[in-house]
Protein backbone atom coordinates (compact mmCIF):
# COMPACT_ATOMS: atom_id res chain seq x y z
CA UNK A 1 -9.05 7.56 51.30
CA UNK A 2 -9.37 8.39 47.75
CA UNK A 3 -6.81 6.72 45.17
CA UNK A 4 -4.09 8.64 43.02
CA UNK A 5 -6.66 7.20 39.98
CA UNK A 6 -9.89 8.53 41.64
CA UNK A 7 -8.57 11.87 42.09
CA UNK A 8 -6.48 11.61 38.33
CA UNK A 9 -10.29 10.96 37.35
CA UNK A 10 -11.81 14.05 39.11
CA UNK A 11 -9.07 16.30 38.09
CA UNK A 12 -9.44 15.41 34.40
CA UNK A 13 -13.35 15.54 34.43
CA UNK A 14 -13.28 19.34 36.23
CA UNK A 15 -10.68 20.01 33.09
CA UNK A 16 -13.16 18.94 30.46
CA UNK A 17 -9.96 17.09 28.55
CA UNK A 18 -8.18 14.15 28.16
CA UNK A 19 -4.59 14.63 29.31
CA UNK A 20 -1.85 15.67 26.48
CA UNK A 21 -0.34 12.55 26.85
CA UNK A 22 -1.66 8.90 27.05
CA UNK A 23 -0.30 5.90 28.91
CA UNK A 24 -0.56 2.60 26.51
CA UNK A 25 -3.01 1.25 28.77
CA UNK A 26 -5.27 4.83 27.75
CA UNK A 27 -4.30 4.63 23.87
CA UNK A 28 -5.87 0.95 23.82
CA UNK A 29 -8.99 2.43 25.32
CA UNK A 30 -9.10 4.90 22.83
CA UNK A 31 -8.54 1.87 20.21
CA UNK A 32 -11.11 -0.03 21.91
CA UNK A 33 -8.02 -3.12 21.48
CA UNK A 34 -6.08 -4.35 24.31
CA UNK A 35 -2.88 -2.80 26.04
CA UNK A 36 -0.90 -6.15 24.37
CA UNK A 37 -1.77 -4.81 20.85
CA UNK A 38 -0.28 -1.76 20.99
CA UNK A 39 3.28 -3.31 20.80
CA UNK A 40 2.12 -4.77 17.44
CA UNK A 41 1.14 -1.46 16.40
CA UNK A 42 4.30 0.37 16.75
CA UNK A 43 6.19 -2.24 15.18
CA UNK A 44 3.87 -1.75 12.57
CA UNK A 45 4.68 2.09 12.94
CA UNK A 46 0.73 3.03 12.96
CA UNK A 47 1.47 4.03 16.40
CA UNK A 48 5.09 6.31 17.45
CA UNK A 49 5.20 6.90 21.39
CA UNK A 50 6.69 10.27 22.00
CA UNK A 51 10.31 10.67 22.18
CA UNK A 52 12.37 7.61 21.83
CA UNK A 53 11.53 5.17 24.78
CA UNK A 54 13.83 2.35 25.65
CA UNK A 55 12.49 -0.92 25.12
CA UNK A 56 11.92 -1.71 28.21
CA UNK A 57 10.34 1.71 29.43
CA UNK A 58 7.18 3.36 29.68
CA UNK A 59 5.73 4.77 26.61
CA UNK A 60 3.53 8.17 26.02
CA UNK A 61 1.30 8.74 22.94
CA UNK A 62 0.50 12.34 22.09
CA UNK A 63 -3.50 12.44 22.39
CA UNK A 64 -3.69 14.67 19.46
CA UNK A 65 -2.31 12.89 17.20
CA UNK A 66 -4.12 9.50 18.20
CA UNK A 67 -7.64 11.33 18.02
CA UNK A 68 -6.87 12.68 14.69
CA UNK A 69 -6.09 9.36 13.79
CA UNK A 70 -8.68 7.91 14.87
CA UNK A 71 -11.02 9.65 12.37
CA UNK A 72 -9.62 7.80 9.32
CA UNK A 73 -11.25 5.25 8.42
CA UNK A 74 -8.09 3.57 6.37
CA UNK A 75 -6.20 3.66 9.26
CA UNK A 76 -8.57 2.31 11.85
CA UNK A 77 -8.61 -0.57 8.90
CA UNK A 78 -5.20 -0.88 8.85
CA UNK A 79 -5.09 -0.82 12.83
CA UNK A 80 -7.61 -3.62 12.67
CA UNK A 81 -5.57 -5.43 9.99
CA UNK A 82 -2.71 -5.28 11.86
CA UNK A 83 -3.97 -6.99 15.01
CA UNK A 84 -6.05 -9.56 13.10
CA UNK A 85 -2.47 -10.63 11.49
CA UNK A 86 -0.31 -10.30 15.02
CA UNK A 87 -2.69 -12.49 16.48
CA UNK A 88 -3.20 -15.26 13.65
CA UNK A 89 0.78 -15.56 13.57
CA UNK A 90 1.11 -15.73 17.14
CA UNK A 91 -1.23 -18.57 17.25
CA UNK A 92 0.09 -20.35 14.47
CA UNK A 93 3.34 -20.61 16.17
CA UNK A 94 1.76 -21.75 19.18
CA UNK A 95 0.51 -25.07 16.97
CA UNK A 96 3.71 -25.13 14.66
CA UNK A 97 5.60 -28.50 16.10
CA UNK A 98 8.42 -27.50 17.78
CA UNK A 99 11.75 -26.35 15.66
CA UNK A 100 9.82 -26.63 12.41
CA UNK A 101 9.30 -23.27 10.35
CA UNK A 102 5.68 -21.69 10.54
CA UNK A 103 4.07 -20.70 7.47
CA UNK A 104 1.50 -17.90 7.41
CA UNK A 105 -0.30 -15.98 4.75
CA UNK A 106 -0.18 -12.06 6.02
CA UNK A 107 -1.69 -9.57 3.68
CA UNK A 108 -0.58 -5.98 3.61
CA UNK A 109 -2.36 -4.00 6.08
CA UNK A 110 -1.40 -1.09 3.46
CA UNK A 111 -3.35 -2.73 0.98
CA UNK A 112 -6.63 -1.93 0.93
């Protein structure tokens, strides 16, 4: 018995396209990141999901506009930038002591 993936897969490769619209799970492959940086991308409004999803709900990308993104280099920098800084201030709360305030230097991804 063939999965609902498998056959996804098979469908899509006798198409000879990606689908119009791309899960966040799909848009990190494109990115070559992981599916938890995305989150730090919107917020960062390099990525927009289509429509206006809830919080809480499942979010589309429009696969044209990613791949067309993906060609500039300043934004793939800024992408990159982006994450780097998500992550360091993540961590750095991790090892703040509890209830103090966490100081970290973040550059402007803009900047470059």
């Amino acid at each position: 018995m063939k999965s609902e993936c498998d056959e996804q897969h098979r469908f899509l490769t006798l198409l000879g396209q990606l689908p119009a619209r791309l899960t966040v799970e799909q848009a990190a492959w494109v990115l070559n990141c992981r599916p938890h940086d995305i989150s730090a991308l919107i917020a960062a409004r390099l990525l927009k999901p289509l429509a206006n999803p809830a919080a809480n709900s499942i979010k589309y990308f429009a696969t044209a506009d990613l791949l067309e993104n993906v060609k500039d280099r300043n934004w793939l920098v800024r992408v990159t930038a982006t994450i780097n800084q998500h992550w360091q201030a993540k961590n750095a709360r991790k090892k703040a002591p509890t209830g103090g305030p966490v100081e970290v230097e973040v550059s402007s991804p803009l900047a470059s």
